[in-house]
C-alpha atoms as a PDB file:
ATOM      1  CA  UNK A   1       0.000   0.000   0.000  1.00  0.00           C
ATOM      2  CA  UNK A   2       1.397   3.546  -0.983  1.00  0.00           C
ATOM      3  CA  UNK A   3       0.779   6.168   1.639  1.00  0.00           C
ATOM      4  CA  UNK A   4       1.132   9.687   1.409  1.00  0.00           C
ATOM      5  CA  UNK A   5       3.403  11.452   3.573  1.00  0.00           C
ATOM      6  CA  UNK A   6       3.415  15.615   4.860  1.00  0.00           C
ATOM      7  CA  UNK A   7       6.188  17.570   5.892  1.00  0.00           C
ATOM      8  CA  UNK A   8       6.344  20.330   7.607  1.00  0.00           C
ATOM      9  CA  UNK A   9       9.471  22.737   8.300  1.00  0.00           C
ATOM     10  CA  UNK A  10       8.843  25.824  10.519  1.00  0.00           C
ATOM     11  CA  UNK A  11      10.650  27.477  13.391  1.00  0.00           C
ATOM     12  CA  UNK A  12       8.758  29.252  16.309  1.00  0.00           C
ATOM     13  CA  UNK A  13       7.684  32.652  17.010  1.00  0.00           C
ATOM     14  CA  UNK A  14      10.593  34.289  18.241  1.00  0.00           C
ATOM     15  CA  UNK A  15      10.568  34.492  22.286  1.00  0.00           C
ATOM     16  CA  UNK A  16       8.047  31.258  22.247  1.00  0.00           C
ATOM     17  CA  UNK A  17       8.580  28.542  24.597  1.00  0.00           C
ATOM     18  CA  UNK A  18       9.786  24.784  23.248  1.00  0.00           C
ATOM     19  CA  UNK A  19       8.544  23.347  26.358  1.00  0.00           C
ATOM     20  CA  UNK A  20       5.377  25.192  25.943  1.00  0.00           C
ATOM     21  CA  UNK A  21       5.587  24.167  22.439  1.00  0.00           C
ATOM     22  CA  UNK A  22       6.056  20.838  23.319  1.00  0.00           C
ATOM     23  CA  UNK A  23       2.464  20.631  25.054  1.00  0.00           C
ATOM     24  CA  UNK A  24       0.966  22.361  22.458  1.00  0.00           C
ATOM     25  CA  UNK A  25       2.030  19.822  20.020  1.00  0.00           C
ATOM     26  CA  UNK A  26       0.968  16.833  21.933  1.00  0.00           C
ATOM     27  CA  UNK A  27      -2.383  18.193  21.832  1.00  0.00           C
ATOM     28  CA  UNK A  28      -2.206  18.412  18.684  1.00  0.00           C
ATOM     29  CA  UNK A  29      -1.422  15.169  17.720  1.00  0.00           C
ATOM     30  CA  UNK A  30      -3.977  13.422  20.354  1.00  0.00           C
ATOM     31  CA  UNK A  31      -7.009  15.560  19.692  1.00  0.00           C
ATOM     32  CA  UNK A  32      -6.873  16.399  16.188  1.00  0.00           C
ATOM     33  CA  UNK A  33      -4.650  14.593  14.301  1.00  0.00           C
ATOM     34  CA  UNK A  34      -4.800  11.276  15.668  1.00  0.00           C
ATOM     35  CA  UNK A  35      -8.745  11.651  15.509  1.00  0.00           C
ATOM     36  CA  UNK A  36      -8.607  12.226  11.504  1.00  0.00           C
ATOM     37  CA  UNK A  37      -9.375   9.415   9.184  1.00  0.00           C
ATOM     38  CA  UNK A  38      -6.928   8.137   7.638  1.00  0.00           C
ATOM     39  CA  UNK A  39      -3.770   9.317   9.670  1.00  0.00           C
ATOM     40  CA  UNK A  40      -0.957   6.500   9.882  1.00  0.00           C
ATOM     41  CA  UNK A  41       1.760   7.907  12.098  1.00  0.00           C
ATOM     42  CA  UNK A  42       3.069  11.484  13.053  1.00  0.00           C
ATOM     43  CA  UNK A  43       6.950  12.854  14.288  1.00  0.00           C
ATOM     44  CA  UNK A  44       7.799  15.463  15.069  1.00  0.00           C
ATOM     45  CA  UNK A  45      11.925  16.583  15.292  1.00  0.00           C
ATOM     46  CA  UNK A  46      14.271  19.694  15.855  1.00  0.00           C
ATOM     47  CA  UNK A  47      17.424  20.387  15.473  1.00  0.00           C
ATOM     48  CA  UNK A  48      20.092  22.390  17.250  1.00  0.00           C
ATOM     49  CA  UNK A  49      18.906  26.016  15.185  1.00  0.00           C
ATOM     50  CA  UNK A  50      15.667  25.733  16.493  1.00  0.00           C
ATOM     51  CA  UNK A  51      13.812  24.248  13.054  1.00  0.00           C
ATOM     52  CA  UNK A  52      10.773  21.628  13.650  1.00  0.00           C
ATOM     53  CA  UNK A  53      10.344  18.507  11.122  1.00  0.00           C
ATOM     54  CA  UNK A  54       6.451  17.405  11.476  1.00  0.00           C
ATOM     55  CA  UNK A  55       6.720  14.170   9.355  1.00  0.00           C
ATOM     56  CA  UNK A  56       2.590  13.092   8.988  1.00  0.00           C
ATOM     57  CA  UNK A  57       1.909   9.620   7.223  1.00  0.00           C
ATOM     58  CA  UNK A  58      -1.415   9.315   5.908  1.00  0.00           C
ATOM     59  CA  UNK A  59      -3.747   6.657   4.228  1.00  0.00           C
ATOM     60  CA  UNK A  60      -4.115   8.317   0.865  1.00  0.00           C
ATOM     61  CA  UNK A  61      -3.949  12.069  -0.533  1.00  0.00           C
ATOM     62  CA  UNK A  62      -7.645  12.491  -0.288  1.00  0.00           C
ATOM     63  CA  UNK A  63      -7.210  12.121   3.710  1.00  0.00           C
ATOM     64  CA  UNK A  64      -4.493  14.227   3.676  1.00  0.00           C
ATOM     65  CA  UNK A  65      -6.280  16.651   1.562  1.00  0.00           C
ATOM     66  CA  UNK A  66      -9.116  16.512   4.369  1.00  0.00           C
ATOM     67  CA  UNK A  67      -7.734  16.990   7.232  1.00  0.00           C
ATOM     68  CA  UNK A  68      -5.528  19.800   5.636  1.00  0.00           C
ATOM     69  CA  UNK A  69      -8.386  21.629   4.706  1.00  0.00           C
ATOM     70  CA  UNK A  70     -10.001  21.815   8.142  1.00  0.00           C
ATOM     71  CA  UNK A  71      -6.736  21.885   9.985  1.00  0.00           C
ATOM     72  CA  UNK A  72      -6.482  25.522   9.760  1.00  0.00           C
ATOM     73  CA  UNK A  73      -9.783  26.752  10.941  1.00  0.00           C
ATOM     74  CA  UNK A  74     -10.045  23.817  13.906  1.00  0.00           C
ATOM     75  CA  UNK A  75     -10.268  25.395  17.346  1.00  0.00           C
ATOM     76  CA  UNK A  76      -8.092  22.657  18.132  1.00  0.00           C
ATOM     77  CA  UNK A  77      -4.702  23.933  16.299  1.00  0.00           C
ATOM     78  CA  UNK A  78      -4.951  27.402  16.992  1.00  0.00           C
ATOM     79  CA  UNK A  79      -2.836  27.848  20.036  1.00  0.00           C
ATOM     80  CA  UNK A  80      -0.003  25.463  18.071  1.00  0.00           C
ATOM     81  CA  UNK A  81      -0.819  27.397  15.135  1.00  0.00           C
ATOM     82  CA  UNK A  82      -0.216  31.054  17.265  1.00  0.00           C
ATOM     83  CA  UNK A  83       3.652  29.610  17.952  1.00  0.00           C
ATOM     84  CA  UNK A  84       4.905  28.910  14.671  1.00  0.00           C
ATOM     85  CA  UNK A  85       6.610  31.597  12.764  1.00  0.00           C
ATOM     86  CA  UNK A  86       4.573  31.342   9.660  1.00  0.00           C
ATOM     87  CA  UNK A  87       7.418  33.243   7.710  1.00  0.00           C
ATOM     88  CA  UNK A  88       9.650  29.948   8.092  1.00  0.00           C
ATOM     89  CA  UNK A  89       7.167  27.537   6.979  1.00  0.00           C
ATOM     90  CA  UNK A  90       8.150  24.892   4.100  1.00  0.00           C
ATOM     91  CA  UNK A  91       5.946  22.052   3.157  1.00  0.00           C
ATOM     92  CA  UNK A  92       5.763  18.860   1.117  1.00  0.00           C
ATOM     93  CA  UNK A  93       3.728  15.840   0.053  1.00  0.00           C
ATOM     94  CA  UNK A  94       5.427  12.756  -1.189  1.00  0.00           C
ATOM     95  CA  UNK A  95       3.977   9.283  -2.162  1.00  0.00           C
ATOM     96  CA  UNK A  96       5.902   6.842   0.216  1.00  0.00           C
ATOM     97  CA  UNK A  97       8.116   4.167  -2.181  1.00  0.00           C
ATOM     98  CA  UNK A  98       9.451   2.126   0.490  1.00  0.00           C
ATOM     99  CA  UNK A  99       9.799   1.285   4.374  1.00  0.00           C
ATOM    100  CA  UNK A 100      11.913  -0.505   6.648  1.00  0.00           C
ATOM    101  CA  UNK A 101       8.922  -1.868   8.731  1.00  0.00           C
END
């Protein structure tokens, strides 16, 4: 089965918190994203300047595509939304060839 896969490359608002961050993302993940159909897997990574790697495996596009659309306007990702400096923000979709699992 080919799923699709979301990335997601953004650093913070200056002066915000990781920790805080942190929390905000595991809400996130367990009351939206995990809650959307077709949603595989989700990780999240930083490295030592401070840029975030969201990594979000989905069933197919059209779940992606769904969940995209309402992700924006969903009371649920506005405080994680708030933090990210949306200046910094690169993203990509990519039809997953292989895995190791």
């Amino acid at each position: 089965m080919t799923t699709t896969v979301e990335t997601v490359r953004f650093k913070l608002t200056p002066g915000f918190d990781a920790a805080a961050f942190a929390e905000l993302d595991r809400s996130v993940e367990n009351d939206y994203m995990a809650k959307q159909p077709g949603f595989v897997s989700r990780e999240v990574t930083r490295n030592d300047d401070g840029e975030y790697l969201v990594i979000v495996h989905w069933a197919t596009v059209q779940d992606a595509d769904a969940t995209m659309q309402g992700f924006f306007g969903a009371s649920q990702t506005r405080d994680f939304l708030a933090a990210i400096d949306k200046t910094t923000v690169v993203s990509g979709r990519y039809a997953q060839l292989s895995s190791s699992n």
